[in-house]
PDBML (XML) file of the C-alpha atoms, coordinates in Angstrom:
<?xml version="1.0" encoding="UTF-8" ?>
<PDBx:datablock datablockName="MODEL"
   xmlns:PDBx="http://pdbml.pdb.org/schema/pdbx-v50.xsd"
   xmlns:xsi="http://www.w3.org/2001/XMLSchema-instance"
   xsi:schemaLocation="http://pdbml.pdb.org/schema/pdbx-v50.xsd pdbx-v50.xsd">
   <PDBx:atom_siteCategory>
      <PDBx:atom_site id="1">
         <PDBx:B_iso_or_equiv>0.00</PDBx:B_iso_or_equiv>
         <PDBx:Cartn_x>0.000</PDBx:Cartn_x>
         <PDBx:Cartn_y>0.000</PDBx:Cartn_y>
         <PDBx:Cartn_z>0.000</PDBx:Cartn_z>
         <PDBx:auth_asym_id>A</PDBx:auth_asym_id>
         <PDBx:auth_atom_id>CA</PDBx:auth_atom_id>
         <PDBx:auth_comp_id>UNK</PDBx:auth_comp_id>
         <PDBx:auth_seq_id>1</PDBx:auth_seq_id>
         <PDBx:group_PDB>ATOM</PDBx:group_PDB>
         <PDBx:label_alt_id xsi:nil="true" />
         <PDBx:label_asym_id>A</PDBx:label_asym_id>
         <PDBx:label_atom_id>CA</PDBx:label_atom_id>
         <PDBx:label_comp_id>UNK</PDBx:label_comp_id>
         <PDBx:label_entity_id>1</PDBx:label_entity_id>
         <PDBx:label_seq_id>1</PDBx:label_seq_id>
         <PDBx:occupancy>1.00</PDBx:occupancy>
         <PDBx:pdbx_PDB_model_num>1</PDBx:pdbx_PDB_model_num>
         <PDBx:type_symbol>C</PDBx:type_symbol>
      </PDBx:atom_site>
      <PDBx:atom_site id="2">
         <PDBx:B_iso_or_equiv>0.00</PDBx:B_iso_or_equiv>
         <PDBx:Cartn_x>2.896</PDBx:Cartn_x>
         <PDBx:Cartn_y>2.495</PDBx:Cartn_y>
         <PDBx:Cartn_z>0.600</PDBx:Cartn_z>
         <PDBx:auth_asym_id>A</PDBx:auth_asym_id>
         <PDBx:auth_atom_id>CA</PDBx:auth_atom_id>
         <PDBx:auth_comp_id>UNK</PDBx:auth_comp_id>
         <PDBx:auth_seq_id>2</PDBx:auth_seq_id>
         <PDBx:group_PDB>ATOM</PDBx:group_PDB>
         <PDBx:label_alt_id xsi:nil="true" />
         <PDBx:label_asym_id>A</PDBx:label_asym_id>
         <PDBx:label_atom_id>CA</PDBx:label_atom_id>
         <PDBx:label_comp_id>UNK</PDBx:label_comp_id>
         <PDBx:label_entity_id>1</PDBx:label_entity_id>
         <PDBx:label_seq_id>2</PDBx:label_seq_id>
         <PDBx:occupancy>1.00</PDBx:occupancy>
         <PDBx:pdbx_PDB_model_num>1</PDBx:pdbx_PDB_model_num>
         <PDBx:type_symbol>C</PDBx:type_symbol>
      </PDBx:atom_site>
      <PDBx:atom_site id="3">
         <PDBx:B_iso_or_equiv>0.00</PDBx:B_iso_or_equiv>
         <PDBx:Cartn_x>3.742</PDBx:Cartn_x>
         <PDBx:Cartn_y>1.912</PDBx:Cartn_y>
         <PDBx:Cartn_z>-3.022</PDBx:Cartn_z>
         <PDBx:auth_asym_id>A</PDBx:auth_asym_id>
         <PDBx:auth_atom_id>CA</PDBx:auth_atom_id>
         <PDBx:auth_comp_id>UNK</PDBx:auth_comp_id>
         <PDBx:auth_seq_id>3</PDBx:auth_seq_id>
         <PDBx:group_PDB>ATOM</PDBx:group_PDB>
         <PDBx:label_alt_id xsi:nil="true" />
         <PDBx:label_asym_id>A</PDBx:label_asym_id>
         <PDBx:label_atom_id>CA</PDBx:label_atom_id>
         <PDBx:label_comp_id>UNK</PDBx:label_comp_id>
         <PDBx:label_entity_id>1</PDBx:label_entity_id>
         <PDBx:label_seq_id>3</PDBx:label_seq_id>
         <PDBx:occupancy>1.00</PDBx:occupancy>
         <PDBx:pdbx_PDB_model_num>1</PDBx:pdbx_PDB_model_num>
         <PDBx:type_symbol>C</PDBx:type_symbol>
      </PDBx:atom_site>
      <PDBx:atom_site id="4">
         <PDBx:B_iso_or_equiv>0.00</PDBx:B_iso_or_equiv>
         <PDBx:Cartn_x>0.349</PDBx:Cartn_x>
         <PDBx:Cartn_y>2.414</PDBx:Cartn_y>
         <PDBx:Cartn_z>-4.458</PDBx:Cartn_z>
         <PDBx:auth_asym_id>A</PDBx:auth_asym_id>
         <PDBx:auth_atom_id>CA</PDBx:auth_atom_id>
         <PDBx:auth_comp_id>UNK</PDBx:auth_comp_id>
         <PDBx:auth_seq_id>4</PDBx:auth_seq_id>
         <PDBx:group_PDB>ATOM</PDBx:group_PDB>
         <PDBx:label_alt_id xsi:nil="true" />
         <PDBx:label_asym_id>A</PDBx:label_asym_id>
         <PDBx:label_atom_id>CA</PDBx:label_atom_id>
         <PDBx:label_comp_id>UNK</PDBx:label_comp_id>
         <PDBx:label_entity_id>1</PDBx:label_entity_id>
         <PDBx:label_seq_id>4</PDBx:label_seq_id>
         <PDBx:occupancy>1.00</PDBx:occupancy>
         <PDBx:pdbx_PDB_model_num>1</PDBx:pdbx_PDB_model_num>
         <PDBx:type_symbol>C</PDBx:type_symbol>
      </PDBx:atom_site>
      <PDBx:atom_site id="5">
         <PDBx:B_iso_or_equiv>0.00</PDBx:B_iso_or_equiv>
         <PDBx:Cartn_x>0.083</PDBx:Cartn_x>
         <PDBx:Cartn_y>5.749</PDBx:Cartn_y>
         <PDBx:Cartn_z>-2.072</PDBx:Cartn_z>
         <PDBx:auth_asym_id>A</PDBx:auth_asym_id>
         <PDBx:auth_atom_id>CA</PDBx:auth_atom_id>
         <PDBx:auth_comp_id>UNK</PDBx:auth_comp_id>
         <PDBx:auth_seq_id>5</PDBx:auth_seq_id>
         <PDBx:group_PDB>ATOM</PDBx:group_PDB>
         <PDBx:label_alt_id xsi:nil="true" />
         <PDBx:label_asym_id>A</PDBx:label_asym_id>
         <PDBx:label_atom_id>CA</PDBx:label_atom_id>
         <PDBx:label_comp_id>UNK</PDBx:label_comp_id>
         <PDBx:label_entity_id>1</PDBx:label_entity_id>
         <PDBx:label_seq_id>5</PDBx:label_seq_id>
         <PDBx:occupancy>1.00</PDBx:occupancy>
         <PDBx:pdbx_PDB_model_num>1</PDBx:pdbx_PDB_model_num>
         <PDBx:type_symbol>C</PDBx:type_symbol>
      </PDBx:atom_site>
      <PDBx:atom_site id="6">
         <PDBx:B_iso_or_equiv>0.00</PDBx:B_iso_or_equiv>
         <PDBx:Cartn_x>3.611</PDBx:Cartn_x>
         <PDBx:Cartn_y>6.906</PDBx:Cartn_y>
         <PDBx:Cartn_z>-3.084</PDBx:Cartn_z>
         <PDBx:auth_asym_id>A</PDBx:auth_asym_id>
         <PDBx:auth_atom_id>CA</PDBx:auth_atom_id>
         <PDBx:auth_comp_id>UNK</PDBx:auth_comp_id>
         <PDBx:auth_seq_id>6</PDBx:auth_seq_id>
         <PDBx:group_PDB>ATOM</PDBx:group_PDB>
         <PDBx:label_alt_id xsi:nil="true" />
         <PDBx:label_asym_id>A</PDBx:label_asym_id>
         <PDBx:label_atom_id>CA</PDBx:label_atom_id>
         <PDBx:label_comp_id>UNK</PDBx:label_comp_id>
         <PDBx:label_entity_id>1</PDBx:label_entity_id>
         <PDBx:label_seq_id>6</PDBx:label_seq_id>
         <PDBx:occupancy>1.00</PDBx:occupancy>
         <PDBx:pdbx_PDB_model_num>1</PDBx:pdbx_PDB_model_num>
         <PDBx:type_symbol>C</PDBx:type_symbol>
      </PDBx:atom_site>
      <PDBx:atom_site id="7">
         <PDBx:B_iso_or_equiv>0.00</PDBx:B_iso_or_equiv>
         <PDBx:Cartn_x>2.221</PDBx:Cartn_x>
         <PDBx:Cartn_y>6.682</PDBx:Cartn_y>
         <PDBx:Cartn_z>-6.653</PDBx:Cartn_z>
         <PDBx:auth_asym_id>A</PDBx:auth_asym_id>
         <PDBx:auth_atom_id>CA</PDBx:auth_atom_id>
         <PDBx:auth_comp_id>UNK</PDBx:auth_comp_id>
         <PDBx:auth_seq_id>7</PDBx:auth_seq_id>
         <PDBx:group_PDB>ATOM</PDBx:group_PDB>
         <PDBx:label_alt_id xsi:nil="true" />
         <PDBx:label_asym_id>A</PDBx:label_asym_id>
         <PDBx:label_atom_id>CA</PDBx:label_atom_id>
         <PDBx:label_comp_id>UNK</PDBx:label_comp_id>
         <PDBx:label_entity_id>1</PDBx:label_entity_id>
         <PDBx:label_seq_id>7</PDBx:label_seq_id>
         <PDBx:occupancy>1.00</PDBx:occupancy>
         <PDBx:pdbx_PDB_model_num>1</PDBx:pdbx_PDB_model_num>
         <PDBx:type_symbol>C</PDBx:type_symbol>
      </PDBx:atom_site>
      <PDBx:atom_site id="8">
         <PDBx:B_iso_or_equiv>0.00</PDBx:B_iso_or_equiv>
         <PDBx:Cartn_x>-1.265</PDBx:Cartn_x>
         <PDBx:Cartn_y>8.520</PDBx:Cartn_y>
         <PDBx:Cartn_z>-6.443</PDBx:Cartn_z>
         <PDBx:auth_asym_id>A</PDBx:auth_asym_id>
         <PDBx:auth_atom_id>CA</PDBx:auth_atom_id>
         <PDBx:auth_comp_id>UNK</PDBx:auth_comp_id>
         <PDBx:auth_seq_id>8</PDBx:auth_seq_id>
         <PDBx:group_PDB>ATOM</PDBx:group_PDB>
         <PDBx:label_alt_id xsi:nil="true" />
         <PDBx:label_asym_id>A</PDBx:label_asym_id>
         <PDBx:label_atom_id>CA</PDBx:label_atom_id>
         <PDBx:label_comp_id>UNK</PDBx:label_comp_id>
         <PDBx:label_entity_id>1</PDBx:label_entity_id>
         <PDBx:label_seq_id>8</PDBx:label_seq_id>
         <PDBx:occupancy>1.00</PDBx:occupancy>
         <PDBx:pdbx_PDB_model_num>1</PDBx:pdbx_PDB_model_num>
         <PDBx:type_symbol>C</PDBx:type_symbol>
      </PDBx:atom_site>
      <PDBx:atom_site id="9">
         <PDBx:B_iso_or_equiv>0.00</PDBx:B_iso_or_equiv>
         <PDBx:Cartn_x>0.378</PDBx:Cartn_x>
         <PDBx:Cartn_y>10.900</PDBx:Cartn_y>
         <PDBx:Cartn_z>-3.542</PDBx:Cartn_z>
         <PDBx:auth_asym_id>A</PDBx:auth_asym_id>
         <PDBx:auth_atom_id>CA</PDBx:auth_atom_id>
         <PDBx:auth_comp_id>UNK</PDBx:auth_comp_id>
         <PDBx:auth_seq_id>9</PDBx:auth_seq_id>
         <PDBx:group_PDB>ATOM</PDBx:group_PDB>
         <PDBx:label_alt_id xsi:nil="true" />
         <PDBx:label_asym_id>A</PDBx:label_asym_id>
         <PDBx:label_atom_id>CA</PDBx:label_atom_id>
         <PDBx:label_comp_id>UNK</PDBx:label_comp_id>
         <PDBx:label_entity_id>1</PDBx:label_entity_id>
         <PDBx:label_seq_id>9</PDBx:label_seq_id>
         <PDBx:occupancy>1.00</PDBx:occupancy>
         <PDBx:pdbx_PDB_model_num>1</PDBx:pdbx_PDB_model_num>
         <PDBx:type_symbol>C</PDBx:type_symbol>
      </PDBx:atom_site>
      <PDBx:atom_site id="10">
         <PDBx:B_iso_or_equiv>0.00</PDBx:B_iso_or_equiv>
         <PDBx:Cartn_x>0.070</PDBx:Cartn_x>
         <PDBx:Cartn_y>14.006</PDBx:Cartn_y>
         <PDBx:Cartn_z>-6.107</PDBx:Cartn_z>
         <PDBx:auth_asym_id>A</PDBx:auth_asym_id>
         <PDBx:auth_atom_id>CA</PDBx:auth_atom_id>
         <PDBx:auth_comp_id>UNK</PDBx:auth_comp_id>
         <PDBx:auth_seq_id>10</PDBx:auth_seq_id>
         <PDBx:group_PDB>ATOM</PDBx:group_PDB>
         <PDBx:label_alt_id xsi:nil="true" />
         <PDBx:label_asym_id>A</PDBx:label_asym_id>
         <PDBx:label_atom_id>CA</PDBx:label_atom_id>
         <PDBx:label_comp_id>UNK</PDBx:label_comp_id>
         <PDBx:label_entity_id>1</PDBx:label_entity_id>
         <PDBx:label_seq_id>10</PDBx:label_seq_id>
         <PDBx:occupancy>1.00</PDBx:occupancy>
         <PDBx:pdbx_PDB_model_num>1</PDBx:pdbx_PDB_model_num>
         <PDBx:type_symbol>C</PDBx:type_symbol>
      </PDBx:atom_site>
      <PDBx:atom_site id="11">
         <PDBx:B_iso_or_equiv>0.00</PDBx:B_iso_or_equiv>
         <PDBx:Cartn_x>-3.017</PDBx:Cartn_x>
         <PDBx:Cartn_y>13.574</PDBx:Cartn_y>
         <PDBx:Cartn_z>-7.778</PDBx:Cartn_z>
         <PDBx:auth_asym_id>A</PDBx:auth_asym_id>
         <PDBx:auth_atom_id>CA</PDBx:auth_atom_id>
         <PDBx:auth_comp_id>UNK</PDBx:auth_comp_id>
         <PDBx:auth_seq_id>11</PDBx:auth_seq_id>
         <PDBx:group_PDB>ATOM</PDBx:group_PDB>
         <PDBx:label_alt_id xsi:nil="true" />
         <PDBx:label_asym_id>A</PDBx:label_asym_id>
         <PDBx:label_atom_id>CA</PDBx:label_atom_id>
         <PDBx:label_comp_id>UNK</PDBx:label_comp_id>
         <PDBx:label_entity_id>1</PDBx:label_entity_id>
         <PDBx:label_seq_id>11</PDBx:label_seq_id>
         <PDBx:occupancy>1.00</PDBx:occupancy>
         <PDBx:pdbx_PDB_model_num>1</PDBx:pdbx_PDB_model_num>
         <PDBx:type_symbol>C</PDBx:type_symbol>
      </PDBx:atom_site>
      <PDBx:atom_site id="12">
         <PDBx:B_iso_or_equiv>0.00</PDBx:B_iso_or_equiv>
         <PDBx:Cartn_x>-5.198</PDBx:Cartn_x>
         <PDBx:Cartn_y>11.860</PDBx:Cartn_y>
         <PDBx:Cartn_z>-5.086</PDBx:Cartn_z>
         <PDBx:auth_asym_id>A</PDBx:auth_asym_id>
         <PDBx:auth_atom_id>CA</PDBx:auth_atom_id>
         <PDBx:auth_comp_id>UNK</PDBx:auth_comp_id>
         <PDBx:auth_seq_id>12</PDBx:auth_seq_id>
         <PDBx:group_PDB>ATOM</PDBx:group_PDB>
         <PDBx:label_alt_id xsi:nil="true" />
         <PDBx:label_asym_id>A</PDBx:label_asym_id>
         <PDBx:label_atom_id>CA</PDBx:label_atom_id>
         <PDBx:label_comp_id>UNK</PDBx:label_comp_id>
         <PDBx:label_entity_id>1</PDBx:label_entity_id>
         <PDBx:label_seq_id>12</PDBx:label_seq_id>
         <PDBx:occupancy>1.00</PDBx:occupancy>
         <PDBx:pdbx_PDB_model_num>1</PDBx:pdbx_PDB_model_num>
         <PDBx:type_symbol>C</PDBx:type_symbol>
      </PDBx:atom_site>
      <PDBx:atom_site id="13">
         <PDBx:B_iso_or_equiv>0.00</PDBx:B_iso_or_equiv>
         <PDBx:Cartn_x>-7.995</PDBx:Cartn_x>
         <PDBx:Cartn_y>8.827</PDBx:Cartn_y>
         <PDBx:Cartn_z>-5.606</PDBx:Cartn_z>
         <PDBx:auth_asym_id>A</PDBx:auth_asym_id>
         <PDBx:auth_atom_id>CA</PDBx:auth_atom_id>
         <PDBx:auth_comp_id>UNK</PDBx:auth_comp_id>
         <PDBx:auth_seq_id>13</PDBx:auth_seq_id>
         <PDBx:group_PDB>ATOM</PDBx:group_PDB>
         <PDBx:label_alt_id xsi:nil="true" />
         <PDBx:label_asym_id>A</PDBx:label_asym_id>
         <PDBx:label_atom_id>CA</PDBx:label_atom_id>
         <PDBx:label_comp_id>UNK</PDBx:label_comp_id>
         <PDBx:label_entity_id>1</PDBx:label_entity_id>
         <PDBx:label_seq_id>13</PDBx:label_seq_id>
         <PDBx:occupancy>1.00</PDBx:occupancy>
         <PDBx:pdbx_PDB_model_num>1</PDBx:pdbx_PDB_model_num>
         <PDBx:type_symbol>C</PDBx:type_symbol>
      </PDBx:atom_site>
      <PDBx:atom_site id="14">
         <PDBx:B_iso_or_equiv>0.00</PDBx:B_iso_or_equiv>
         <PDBx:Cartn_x>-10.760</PDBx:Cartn_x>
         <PDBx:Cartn_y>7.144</PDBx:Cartn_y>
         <PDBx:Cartn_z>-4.481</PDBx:Cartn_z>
         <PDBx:auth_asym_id>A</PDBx:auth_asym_id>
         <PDBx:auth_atom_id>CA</PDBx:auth_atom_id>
         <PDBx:auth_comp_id>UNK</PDBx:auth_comp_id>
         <PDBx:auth_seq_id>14</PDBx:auth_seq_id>
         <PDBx:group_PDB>ATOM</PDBx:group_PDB>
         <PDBx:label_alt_id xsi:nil="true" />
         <PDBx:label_asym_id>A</PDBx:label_asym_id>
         <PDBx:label_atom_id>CA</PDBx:label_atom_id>
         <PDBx:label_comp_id>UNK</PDBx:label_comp_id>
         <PDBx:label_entity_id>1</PDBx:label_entity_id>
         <PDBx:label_seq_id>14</PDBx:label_seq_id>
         <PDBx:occupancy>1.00</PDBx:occupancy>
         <PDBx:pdbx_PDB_model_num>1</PDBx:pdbx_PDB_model_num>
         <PDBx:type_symbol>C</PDBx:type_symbol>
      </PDBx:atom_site>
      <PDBx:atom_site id="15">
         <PDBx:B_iso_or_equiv>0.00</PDBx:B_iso_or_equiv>
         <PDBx:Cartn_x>-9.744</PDBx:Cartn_x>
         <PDBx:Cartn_y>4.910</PDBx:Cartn_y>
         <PDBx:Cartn_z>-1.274</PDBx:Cartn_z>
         <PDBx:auth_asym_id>A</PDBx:auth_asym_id>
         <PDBx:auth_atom_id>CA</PDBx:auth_atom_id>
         <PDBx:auth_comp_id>UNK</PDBx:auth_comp_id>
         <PDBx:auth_seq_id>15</PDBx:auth_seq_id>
         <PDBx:group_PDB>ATOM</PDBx:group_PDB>
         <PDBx:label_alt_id xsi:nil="true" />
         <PDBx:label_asym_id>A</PDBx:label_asym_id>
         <PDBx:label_atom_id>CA</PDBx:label_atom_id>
         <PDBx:label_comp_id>UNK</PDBx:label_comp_id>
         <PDBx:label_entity_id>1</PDBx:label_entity_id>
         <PDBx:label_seq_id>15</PDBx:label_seq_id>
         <PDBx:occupancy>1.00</PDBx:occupancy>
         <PDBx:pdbx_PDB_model_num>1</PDBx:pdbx_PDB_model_num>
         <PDBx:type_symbol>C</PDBx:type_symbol>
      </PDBx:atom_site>
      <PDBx:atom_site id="16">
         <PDBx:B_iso_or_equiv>0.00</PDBx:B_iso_or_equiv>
         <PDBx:Cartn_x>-11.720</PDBx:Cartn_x>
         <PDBx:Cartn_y>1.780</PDBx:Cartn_y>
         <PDBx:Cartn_z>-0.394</PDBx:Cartn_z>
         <PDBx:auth_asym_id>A</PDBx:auth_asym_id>
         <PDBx:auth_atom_id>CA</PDBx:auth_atom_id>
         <PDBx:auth_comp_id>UNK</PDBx:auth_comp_id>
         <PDBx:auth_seq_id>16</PDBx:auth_seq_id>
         <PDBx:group_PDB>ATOM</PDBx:group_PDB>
         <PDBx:label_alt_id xsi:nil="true" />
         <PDBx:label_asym_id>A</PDBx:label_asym_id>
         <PDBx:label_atom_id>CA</PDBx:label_atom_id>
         <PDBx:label_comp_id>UNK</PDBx:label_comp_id>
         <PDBx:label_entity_id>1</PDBx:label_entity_id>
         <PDBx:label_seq_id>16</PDBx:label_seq_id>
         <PDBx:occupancy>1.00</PDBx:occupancy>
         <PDBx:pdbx_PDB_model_num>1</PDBx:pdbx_PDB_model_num>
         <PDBx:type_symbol>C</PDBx:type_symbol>
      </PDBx:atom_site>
      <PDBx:atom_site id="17">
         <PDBx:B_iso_or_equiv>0.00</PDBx:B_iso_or_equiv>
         <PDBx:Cartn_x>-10.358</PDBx:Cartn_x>
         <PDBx:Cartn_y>0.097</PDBx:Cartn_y>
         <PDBx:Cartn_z>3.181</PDBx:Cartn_z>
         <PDBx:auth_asym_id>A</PDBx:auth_asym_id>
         <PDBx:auth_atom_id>CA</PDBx:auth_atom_id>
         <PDBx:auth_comp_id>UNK</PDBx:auth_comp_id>
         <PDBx:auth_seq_id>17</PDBx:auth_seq_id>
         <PDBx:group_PDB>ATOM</PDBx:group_PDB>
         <PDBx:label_alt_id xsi:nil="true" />
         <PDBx:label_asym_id>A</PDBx:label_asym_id>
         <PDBx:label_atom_id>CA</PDBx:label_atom_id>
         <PDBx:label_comp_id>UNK</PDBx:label_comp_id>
         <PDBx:label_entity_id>1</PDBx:label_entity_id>
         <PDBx:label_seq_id>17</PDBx:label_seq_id>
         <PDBx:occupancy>1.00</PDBx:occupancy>
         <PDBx:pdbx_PDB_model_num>1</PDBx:pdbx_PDB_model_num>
         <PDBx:type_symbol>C</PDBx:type_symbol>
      </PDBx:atom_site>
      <PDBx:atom_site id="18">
         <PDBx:B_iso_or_equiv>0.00</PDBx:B_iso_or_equiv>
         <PDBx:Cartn_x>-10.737</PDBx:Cartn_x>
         <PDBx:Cartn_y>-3.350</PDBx:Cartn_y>
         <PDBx:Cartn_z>4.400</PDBx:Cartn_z>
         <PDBx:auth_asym_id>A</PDBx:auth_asym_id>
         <PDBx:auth_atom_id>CA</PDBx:auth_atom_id>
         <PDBx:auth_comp_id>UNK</PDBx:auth_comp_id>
         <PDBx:auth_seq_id>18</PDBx:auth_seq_id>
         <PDBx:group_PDB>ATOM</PDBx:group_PDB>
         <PDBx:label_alt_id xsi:nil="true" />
         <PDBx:label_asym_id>A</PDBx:label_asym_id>
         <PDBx:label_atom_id>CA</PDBx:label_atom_id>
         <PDBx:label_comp_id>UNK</PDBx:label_comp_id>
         <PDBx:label_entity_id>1</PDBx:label_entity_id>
         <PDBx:label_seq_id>18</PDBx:label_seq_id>
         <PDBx:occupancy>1.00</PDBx:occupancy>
         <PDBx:pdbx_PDB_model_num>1</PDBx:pdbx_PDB_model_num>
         <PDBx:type_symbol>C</PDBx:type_symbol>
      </PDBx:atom_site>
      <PDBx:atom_site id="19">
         <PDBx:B_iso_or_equiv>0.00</PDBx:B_iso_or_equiv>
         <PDBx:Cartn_x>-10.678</PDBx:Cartn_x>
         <PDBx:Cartn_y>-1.508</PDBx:Cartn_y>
         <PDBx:Cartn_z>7.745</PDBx:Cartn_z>
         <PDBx:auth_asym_id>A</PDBx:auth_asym_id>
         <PDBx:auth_atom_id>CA</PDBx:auth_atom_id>
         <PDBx:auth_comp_id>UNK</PDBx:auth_comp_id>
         <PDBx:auth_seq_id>19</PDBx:auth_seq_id>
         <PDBx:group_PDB>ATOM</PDBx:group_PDB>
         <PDBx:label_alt_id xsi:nil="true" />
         <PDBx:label_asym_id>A</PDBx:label_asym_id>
         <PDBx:label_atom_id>CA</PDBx:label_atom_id>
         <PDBx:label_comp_id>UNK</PDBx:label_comp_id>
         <PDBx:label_entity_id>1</PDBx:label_entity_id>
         <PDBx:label_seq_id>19</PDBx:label_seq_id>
         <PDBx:occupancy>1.00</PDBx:occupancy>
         <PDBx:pdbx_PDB_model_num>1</PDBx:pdbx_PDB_model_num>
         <PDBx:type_symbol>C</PDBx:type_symbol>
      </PDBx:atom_site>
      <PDBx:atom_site id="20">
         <PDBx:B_iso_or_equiv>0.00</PDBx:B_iso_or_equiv>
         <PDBx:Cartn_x>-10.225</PDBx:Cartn_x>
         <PDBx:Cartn_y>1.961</PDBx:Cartn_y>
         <PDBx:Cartn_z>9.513</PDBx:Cartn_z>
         <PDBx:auth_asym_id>A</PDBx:auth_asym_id>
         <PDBx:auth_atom_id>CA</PDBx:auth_atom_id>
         <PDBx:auth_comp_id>UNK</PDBx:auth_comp_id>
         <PDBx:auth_seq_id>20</PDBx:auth_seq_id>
         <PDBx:group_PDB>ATOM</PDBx:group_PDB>
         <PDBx:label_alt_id xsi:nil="true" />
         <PDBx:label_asym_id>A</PDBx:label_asym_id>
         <PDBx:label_atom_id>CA</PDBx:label_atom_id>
         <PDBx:label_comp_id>UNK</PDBx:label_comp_id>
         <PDBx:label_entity_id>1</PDBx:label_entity_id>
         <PDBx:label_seq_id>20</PDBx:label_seq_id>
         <PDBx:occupancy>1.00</PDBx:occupancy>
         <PDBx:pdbx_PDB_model_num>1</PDBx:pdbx_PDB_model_num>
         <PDBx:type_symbol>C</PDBx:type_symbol>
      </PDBx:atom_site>
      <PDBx:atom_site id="21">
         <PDBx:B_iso_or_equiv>0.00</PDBx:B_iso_or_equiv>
         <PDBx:Cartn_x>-6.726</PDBx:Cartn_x>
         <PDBx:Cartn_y>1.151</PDBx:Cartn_y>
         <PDBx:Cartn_z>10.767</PDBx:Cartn_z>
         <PDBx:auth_asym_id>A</PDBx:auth_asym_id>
         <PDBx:auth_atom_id>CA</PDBx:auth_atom_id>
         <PDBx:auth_comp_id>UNK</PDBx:auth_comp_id>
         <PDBx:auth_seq_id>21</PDBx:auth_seq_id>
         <PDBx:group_PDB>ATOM</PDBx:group_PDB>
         <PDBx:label_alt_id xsi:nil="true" />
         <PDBx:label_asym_id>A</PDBx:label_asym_id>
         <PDBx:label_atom_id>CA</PDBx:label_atom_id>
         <PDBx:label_comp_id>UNK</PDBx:label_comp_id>
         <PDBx:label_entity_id>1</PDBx:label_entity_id>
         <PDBx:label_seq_id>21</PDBx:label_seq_id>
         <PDBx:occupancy>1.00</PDBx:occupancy>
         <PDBx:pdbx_PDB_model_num>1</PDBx:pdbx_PDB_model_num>
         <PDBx:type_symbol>C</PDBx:type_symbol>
      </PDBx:atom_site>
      <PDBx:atom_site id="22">
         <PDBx:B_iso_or_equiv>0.00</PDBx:B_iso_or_equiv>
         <PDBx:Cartn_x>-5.349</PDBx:Cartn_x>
         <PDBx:Cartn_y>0.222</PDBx:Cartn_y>
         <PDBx:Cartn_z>7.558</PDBx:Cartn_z>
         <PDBx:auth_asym_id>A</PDBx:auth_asym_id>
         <PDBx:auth_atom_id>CA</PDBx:auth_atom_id>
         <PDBx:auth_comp_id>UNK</PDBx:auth_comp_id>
         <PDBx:auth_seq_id>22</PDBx:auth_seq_id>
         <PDBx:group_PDB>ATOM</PDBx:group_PDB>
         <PDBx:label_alt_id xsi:nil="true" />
         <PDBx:label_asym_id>A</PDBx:label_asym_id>
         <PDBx:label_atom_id>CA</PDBx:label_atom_id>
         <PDBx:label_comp_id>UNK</PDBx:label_comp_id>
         <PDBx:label_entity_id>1</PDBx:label_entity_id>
         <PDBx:label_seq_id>22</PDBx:label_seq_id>
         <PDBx:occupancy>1.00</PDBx:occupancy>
         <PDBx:pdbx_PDB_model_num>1</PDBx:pdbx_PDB_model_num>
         <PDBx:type_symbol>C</PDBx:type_symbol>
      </PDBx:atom_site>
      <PDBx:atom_site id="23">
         <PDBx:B_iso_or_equiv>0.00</PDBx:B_iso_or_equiv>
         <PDBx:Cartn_x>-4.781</PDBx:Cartn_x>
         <PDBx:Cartn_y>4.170</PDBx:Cartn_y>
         <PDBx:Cartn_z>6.695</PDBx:Cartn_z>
         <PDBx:auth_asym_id>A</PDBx:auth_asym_id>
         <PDBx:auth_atom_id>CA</PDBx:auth_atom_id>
         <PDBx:auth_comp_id>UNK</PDBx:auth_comp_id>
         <PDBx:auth_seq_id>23</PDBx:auth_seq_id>
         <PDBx:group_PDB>ATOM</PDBx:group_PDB>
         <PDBx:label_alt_id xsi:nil="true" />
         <PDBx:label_asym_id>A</PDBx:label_asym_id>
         <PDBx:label_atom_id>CA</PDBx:label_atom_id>
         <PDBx:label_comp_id>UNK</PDBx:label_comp_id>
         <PDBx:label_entity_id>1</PDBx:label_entity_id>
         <PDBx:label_seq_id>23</PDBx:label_seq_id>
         <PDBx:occupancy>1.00</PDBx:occupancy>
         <PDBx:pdbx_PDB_model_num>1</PDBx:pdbx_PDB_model_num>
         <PDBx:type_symbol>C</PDBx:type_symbol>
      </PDBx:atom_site>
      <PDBx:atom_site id="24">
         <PDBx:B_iso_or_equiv>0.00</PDBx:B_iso_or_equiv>
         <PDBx:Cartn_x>-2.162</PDBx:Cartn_x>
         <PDBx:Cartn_y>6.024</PDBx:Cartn_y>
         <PDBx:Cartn_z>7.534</PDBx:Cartn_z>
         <PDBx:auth_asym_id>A</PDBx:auth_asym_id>
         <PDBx:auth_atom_id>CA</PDBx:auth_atom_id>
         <PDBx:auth_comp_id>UNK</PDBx:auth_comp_id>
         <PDBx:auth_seq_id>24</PDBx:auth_seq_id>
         <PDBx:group_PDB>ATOM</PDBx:group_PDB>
         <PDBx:label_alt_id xsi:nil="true" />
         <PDBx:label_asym_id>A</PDBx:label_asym_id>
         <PDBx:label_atom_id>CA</PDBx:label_atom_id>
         <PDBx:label_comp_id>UNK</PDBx:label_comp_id>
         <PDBx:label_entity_id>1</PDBx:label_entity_id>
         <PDBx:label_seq_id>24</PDBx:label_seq_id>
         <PDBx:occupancy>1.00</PDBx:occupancy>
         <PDBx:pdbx_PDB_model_num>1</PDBx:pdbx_PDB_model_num>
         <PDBx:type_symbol>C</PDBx:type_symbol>
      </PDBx:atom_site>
   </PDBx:atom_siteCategory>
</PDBx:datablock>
């Protein structure tokens, strides 16, 4: 998930999470 985030961190996306604590 880091990756992915790294990737999308300067144009942003829609999020879907298993679970609350997953984000950081």
């Amino acid at each position: 998930a880091d990756t992915v985030i790294e990737y999308f961190s300067h144009i942003g996306a829609e999020v879907a999470l298993e679970s609350d604590d997953l984000w950081n």
